[in-house]
PDB file of N, CA and C in Angstrom:
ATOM      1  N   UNK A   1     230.962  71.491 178.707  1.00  0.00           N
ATOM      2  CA  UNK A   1     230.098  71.824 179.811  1.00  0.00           C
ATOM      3  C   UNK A   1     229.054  72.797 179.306  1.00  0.00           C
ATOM      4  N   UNK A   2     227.795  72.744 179.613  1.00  0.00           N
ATOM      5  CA  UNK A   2     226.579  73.572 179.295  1.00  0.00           C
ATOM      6  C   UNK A   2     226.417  74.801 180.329  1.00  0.00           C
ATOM      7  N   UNK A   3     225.732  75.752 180.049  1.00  0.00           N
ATOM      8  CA  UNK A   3     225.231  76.698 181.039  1.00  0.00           C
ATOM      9  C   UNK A   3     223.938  76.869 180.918  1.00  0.00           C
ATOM     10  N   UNK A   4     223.779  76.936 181.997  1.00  0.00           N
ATOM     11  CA  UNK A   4     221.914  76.833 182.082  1.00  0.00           C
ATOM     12  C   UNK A   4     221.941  78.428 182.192  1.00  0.00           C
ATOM     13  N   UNK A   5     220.307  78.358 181.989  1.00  0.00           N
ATOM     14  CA  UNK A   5     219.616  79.409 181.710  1.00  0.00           C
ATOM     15  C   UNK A   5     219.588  80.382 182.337  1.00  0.00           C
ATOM     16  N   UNK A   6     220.114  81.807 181.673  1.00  0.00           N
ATOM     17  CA  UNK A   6     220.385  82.726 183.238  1.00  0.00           C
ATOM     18  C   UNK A   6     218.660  82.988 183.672  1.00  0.00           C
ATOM     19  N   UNK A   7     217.694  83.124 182.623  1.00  0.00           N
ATOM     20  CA  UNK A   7     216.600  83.274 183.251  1.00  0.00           C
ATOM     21  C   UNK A   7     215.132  82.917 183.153  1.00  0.00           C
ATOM     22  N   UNK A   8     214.566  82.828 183.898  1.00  0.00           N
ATOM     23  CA  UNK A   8     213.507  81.903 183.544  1.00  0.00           C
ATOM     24  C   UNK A   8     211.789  82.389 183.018  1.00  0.00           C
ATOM     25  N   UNK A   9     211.378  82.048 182.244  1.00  0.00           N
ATOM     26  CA  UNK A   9     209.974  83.036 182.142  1.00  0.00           C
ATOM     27  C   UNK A   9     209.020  82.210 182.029  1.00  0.00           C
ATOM     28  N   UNK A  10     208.277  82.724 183.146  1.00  0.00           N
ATOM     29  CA  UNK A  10     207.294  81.927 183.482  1.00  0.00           C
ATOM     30  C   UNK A  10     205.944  83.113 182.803  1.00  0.00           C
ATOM     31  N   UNK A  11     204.817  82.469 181.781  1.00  0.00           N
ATOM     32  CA  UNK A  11     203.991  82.917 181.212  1.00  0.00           C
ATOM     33  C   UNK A  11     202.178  82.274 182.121  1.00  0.00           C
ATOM     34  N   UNK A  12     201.790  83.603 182.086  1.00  0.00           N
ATOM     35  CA  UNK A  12     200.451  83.614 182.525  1.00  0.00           C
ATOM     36  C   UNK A  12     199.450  84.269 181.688  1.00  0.00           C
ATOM     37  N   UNK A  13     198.272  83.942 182.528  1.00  0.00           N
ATOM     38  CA  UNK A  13     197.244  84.881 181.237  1.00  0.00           C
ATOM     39  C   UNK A  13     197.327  86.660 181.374  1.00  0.00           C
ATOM     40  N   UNK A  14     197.830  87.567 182.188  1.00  0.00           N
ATOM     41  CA  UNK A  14     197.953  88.932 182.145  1.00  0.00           C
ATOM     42  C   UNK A  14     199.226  88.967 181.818  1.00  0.00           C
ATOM     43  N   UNK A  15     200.352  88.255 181.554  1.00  0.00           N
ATOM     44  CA  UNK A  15     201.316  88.472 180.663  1.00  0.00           C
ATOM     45  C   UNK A  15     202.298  87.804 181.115  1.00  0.00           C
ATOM     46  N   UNK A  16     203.670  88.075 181.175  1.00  0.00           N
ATOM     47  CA  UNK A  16     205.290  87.726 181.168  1.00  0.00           C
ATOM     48  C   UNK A  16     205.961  87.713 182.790  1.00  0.00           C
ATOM     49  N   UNK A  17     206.203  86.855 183.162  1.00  0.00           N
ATOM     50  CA  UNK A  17     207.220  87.199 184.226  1.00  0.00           C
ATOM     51  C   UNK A  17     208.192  86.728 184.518  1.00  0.00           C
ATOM     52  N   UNK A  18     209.349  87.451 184.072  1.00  0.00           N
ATOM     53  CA  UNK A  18     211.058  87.024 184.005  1.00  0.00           C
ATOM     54  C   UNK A  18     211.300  87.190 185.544  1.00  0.00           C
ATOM     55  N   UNK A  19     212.135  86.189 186.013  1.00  0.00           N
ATOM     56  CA  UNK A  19     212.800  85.737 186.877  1.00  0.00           C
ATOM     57  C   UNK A  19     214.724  85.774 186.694  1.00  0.00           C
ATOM     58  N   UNK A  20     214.909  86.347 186.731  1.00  0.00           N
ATOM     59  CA  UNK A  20     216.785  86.505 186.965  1.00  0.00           C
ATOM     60  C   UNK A  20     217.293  85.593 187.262  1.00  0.00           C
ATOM     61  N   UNK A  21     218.338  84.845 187.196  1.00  0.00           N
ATOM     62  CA  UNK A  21     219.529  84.243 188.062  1.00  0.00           C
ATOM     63  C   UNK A  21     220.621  84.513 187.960  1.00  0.00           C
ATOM     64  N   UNK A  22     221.103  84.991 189.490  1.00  0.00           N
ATOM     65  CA  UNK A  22     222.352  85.591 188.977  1.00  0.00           C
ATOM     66  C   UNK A  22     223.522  84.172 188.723  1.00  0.00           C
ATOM     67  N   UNK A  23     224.427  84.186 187.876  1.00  0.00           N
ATOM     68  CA  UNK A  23     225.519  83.546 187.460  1.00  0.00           C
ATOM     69  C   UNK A  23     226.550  83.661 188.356  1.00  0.00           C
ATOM     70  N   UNK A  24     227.040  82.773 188.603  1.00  0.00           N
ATOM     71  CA  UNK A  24     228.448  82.531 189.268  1.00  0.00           C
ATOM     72  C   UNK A  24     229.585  81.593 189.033  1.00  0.00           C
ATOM     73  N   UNK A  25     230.896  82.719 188.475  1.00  0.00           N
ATOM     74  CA  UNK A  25     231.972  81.684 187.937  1.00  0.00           C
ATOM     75  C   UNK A  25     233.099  82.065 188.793  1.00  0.00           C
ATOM     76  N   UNK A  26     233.949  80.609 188.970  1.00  0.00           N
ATOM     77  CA  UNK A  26     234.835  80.833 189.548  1.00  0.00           C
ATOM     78  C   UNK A  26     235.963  81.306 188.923  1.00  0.00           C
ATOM     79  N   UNK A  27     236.838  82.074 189.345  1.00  0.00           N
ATOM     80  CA  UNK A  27     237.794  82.775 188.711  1.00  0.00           C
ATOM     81  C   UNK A  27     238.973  81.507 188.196  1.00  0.00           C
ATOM     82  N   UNK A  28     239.149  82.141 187.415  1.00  0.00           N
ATOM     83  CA  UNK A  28     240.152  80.940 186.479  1.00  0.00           C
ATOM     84  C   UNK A  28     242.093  81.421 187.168  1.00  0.00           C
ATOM     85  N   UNK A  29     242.259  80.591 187.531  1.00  0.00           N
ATOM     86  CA  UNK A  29     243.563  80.630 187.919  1.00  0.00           C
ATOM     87  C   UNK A  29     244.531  80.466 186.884  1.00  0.00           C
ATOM     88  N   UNK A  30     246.158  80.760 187.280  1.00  0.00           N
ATOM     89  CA  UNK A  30     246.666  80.376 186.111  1.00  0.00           C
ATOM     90  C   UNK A  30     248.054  79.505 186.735  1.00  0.00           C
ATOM     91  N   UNK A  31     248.321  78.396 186.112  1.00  0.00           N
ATOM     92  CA  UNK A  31     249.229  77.579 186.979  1.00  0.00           C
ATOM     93  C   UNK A  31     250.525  78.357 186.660  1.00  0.00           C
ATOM     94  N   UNK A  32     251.396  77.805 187.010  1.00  0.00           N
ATOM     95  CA  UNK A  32     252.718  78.297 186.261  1.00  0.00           C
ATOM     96  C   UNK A  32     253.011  77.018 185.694  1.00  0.00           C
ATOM     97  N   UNK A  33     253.770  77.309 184.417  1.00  0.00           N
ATOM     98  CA  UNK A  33     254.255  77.074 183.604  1.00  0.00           C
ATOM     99  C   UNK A  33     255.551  75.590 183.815  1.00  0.00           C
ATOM    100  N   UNK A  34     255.434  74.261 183.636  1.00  0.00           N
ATOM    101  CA  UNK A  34     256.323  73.092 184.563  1.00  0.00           C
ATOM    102  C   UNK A  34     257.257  72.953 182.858  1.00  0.00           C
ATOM    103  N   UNK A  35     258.403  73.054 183.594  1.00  0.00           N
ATOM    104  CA  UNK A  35     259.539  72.487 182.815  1.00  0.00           C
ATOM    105  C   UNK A  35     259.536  70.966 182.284  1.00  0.00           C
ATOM    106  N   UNK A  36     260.271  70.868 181.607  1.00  0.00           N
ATOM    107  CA  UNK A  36     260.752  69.096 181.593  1.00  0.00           C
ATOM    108  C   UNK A  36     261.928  69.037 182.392  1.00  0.00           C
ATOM    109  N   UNK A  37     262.205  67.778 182.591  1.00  0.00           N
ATOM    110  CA  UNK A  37     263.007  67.566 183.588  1.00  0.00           C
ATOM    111  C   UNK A  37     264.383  67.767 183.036  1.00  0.00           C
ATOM    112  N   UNK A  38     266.071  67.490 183.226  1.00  0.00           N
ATOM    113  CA  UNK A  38     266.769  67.709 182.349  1.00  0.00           C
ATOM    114  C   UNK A  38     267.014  66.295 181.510  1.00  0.00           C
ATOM    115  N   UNK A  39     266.345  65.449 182.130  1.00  0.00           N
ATOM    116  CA  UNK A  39     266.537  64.069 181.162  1.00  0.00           C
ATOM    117  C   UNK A  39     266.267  64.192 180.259  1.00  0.00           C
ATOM    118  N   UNK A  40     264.890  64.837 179.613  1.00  0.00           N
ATOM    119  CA  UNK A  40     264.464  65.004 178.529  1.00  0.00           C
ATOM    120  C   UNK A  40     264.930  66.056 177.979  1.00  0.00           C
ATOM    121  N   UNK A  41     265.790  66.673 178.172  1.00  0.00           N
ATOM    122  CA  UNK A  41     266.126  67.356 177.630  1.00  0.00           C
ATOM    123  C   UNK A  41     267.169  67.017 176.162  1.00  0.00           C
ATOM    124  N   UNK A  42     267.505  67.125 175.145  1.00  0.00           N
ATOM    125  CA  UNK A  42     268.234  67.179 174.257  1.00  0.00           C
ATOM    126  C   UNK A  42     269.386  67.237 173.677  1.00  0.00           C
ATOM    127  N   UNK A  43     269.935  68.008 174.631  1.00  0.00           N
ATOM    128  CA  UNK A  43     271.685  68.040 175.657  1.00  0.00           C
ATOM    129  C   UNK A  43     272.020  67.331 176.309  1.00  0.00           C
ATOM    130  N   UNK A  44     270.802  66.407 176.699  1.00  0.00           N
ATOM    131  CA  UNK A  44     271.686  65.481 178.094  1.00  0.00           C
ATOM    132  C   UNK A  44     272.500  64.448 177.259  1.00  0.00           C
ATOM    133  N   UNK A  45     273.337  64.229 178.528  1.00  0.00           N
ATOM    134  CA  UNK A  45     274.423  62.863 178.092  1.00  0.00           C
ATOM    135  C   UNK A  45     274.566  62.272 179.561  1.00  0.00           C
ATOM    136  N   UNK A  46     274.468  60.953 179.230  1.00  0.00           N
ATOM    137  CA  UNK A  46     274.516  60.230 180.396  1.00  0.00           C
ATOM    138  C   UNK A  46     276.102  60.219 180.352  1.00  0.00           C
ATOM    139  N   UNK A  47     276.125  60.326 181.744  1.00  0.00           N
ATOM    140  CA  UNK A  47     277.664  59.847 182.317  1.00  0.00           C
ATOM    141  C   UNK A  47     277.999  58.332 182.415  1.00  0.00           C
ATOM    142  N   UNK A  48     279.388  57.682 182.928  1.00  0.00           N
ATOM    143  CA  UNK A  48     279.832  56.423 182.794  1.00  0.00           C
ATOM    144  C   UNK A  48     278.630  55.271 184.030  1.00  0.00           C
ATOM    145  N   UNK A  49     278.903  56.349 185.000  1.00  0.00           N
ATOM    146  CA  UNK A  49     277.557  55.502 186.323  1.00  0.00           C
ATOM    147  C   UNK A  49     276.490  54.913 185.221  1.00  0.00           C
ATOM    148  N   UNK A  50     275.599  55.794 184.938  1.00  0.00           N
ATOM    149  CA  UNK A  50     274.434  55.026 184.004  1.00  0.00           C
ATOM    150  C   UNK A  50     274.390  54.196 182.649  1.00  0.00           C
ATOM    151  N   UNK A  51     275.655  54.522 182.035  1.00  0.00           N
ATOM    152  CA  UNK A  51     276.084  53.436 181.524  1.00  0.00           C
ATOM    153  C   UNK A  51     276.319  51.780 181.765  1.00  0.00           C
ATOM    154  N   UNK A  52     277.124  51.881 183.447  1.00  0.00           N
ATOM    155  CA  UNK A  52     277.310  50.705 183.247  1.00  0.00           C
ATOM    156  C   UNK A  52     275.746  50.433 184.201  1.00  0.00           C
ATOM    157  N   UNK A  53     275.286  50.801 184.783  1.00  0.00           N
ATOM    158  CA  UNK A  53     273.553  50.526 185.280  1.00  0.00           C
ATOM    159  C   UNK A  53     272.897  50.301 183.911  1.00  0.00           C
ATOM    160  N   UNK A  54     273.074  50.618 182.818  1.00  0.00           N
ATOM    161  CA  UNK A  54     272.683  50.233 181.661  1.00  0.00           C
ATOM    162  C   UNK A  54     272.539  48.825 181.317  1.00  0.00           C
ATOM    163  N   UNK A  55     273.591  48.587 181.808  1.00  0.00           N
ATOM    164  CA  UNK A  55     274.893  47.029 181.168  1.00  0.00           C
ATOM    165  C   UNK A  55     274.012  46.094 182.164  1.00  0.00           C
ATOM    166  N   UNK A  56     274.245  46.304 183.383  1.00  0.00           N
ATOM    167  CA  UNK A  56     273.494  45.461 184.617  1.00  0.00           C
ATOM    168  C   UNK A  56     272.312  45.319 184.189  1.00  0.00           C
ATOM    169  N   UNK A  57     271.137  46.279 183.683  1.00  0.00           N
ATOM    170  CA  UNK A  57     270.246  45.938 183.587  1.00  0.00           C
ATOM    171  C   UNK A  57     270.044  45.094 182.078  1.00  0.00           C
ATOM    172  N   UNK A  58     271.069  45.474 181.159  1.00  0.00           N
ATOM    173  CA  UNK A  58     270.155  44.327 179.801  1.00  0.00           C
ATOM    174  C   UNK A  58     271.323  43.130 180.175  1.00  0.00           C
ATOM    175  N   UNK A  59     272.247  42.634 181.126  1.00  0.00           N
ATOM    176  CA  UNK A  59     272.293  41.902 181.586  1.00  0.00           C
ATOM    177  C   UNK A  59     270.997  41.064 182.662  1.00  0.00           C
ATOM    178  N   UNK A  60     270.497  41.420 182.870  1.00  0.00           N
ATOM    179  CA  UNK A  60     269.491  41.036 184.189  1.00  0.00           C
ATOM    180  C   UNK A  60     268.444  40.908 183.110  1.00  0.00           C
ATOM    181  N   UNK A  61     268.622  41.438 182.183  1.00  0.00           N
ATOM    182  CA  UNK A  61     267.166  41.116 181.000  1.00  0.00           C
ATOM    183  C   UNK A  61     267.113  39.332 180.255  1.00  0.00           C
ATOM    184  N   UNK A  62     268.913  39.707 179.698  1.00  0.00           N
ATOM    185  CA  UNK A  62     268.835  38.722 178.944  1.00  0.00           C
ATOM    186  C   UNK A  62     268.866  37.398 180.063  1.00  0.00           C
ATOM    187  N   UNK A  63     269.171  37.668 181.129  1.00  0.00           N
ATOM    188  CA  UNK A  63     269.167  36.114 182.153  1.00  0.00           C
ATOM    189  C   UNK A  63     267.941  35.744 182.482  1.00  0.00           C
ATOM    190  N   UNK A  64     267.169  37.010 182.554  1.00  0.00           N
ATOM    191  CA  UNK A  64     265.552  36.739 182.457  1.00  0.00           C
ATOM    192  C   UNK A  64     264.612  36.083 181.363  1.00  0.00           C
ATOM    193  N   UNK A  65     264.802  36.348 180.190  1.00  0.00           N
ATOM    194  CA  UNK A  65     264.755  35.921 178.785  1.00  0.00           C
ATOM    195  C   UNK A  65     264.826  34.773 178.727  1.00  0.00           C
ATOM    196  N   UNK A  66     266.691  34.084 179.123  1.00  0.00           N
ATOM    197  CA  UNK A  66     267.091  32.826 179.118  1.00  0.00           C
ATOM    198  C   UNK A  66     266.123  32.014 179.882  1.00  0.00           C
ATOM    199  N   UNK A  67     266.048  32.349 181.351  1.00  0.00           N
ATOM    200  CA  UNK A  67     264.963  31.607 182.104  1.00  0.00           C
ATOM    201  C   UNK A  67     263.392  31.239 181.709  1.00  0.00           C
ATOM    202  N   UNK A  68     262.917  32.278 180.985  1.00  0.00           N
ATOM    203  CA  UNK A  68     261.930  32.511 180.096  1.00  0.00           C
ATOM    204  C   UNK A  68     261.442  30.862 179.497  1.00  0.00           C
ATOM    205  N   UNK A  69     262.643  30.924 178.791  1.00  0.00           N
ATOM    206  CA  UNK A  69     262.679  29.948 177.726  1.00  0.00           C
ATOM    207  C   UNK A  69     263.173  29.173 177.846  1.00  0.00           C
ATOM    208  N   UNK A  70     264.077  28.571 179.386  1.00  0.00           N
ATOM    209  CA  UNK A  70     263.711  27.574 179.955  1.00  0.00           C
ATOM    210  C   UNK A  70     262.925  27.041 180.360  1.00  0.00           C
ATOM    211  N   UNK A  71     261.765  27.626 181.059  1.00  0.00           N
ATOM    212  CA  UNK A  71     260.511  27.001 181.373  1.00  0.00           C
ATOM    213  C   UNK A  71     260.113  26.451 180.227  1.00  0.00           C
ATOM    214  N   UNK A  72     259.732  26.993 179.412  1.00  0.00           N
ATOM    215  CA  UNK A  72     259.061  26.960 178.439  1.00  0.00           C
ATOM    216  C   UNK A  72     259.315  25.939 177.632  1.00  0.00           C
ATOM    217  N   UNK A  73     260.390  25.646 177.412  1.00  0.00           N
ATOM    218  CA  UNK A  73     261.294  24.313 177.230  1.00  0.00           C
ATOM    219  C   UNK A  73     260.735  23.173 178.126  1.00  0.00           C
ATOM    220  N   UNK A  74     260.888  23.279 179.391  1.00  0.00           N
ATOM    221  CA  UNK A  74     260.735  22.265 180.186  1.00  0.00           C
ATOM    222  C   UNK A  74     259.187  22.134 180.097  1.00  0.00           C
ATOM    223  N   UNK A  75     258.249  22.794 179.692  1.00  0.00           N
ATOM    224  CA  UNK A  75     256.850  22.782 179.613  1.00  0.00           C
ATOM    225  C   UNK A  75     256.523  22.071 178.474  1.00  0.00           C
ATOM    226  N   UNK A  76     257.118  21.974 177.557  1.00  0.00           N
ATOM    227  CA  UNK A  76     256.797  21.564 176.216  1.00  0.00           C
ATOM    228  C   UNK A  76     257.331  20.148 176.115  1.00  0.00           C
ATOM    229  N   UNK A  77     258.489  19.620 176.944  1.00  0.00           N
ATOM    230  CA  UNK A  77     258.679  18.434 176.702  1.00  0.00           C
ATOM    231  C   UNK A  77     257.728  17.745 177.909  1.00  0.00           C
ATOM    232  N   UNK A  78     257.598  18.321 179.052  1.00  0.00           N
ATOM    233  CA  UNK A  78     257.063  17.573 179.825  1.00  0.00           C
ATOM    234  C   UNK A  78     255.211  17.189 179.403  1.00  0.00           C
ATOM    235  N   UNK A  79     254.491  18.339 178.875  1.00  0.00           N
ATOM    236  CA  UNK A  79     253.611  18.020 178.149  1.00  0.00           C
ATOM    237  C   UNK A  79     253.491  17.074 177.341  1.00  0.00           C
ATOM    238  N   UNK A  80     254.652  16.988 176.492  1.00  0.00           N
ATOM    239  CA  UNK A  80     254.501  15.869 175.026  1.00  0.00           C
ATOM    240  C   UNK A  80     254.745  14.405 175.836  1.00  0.00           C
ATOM    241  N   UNK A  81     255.611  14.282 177.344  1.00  0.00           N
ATOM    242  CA  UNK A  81     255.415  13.284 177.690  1.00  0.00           C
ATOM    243  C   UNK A  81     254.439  12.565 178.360  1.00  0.00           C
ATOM    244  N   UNK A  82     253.637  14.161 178.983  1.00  0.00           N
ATOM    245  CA  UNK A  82     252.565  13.650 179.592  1.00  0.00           C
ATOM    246  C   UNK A  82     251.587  13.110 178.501  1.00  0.00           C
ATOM    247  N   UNK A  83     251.380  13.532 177.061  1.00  0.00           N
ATOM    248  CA  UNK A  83     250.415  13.118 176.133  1.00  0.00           C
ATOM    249  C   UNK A  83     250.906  11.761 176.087  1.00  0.00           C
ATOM    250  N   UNK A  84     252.270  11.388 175.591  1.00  0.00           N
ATOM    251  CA  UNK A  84     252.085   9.965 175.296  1.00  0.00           C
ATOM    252  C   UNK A  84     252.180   9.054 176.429  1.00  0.00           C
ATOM    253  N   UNK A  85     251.959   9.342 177.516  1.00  0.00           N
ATOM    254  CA  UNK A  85     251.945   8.692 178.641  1.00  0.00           C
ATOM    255  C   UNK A  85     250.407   8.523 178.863  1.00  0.00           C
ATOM    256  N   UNK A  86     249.421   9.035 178.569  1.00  0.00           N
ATOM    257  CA  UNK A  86     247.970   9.464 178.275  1.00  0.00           C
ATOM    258  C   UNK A  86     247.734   8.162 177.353  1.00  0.00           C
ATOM    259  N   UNK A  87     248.107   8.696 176.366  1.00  0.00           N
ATOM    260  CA  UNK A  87     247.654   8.156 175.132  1.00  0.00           C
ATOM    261  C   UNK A  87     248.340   6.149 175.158  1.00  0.00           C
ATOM    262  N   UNK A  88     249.172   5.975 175.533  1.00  0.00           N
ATOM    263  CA  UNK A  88     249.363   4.658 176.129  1.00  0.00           C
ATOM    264  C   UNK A  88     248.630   3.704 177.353  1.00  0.00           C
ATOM    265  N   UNK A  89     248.291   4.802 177.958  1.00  0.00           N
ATOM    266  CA  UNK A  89     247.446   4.534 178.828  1.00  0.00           C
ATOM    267  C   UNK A  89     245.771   4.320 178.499  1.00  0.00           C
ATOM    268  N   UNK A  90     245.249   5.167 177.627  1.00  0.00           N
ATOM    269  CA  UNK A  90     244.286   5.142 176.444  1.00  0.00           C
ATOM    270  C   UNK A  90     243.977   3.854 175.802  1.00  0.00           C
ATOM    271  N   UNK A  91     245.180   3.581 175.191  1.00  0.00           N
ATOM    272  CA  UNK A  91     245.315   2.289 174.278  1.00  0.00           C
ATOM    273  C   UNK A  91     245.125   1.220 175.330  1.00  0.00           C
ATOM    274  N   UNK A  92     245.747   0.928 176.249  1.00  0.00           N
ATOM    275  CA  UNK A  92     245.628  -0.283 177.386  1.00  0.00           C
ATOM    276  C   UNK A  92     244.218  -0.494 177.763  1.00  0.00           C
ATOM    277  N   UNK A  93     243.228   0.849 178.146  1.00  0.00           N
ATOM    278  CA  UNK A  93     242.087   0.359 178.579  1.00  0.00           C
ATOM    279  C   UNK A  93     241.405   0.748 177.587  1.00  0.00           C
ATOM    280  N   UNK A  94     241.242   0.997 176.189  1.00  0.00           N
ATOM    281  CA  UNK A  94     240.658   0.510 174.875  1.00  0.00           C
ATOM    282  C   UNK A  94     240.500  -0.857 174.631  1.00  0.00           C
ATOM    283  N   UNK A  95     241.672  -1.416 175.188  1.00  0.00           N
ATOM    284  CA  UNK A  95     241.827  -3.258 174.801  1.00  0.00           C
ATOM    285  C   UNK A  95     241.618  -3.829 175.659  1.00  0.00           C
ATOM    286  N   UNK A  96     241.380  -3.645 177.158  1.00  0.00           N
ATOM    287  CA  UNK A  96     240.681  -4.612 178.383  1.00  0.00           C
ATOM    288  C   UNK A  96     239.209  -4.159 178.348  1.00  0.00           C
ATOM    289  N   UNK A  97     238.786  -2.899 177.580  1.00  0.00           N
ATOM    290  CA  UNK A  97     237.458  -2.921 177.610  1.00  0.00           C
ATOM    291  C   UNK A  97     236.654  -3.449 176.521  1.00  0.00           C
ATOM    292  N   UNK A  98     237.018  -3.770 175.530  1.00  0.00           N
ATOM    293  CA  UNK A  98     237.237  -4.667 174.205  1.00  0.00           C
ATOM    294  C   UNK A  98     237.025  -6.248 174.840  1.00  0.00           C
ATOM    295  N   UNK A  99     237.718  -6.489 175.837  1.00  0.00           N
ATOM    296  CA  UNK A  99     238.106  -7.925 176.334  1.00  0.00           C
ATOM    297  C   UNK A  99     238.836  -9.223 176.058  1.00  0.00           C
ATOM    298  N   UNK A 100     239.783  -8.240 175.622  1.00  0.00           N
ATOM    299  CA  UNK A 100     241.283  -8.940 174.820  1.00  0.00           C
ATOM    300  C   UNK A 100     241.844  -8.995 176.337  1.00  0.00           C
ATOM    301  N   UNK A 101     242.965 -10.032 176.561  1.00  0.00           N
ATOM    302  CA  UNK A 101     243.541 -10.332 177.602  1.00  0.00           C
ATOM    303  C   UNK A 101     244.906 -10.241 177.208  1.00  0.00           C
ATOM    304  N   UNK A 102     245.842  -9.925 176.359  1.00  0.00           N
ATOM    305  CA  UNK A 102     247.510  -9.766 176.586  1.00  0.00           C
ATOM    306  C   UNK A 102     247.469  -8.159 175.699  1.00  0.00           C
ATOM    307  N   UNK A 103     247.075  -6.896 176.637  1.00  0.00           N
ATOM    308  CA  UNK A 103     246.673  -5.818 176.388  1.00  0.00           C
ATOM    309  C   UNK A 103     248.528  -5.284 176.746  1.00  0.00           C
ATOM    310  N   UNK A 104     249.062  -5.417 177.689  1.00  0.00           N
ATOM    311  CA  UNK A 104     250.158  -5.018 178.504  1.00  0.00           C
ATOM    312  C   UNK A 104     251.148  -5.611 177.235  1.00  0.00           C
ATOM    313  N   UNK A 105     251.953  -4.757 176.291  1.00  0.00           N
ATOM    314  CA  UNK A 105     253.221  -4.762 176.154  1.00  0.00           C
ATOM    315  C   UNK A 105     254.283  -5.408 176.777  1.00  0.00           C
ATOM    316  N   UNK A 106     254.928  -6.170 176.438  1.00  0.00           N
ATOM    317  CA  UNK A 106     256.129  -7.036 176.953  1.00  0.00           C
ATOM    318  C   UNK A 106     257.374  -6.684 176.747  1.00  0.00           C
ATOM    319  N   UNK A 107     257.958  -6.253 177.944  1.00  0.00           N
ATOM    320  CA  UNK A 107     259.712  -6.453 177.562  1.00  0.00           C
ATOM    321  C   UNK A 107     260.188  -7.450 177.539  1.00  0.00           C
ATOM    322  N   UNK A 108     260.590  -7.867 176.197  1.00  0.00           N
ATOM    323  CA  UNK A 108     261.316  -9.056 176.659  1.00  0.00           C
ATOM    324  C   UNK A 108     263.135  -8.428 176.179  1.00  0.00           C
ATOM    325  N   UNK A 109     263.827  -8.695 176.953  1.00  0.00           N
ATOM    326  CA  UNK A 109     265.364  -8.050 177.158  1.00  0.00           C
ATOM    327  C   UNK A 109     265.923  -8.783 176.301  1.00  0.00           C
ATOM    328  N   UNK A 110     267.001  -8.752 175.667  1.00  0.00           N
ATOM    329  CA  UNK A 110     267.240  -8.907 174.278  1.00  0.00           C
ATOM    330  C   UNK A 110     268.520 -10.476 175.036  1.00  0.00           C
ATOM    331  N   UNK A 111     268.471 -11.149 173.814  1.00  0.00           N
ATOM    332  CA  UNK A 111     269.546 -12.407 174.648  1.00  0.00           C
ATOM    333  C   UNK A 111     270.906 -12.329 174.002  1.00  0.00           C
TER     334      UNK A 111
END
């Protein structure tokens, strides 16, 4: 932060004329002094309660995780089927626009 000029001088032709300003600061307070809490503290030890709230929660992690990567699973195959379902579909009207006529694949069921 800057402080401006306590005063100002304004110059003429018979000479100098300083102008004052008086300054005004607000008095600086002083907070008191904030602890850490005792969590952070260095001594602490968790008791058995937060232990097993421990357990619950990287339980609730790893089921989250799992789900994770179920989607993600189900995203990746359903994609690769949607491509070759695309891409078959691709090929079919490549060859009726060509103007080949037995474009459609045949099952024929085995005897």
């Amino acid at each position: 932060m800057f402080h401006l000029a306590k005063s100002v001088c304004l110059s003429s032709d018979s000479g100098m004329n300083v102008i004052p300003f008086p300054t005004r600061r607000a008095p600086r307070t002083r907070y008191p002094r904030i602890e850490p809490p005792m969590a952070l503290a260095s001594t602490y030890r968790a008791n058995e309660g937060s232990r097993s709230a421990e357990a619950d929660e990287d339980r609730r992690r790893v089921q989250q995780n799992l789900g994770a990567a179920a989607v993600v699973i189900v995203l990746v195959l359903v994609g690769s089927w949607l491509m070759d379902q695309l891409q078959a579909h691709s090929r079919i009207q490549a060859c009726l626009e060509a103007g080949h006529y037995n474009c459609l694949p045949l099952d024929i069921p085995p005897q």
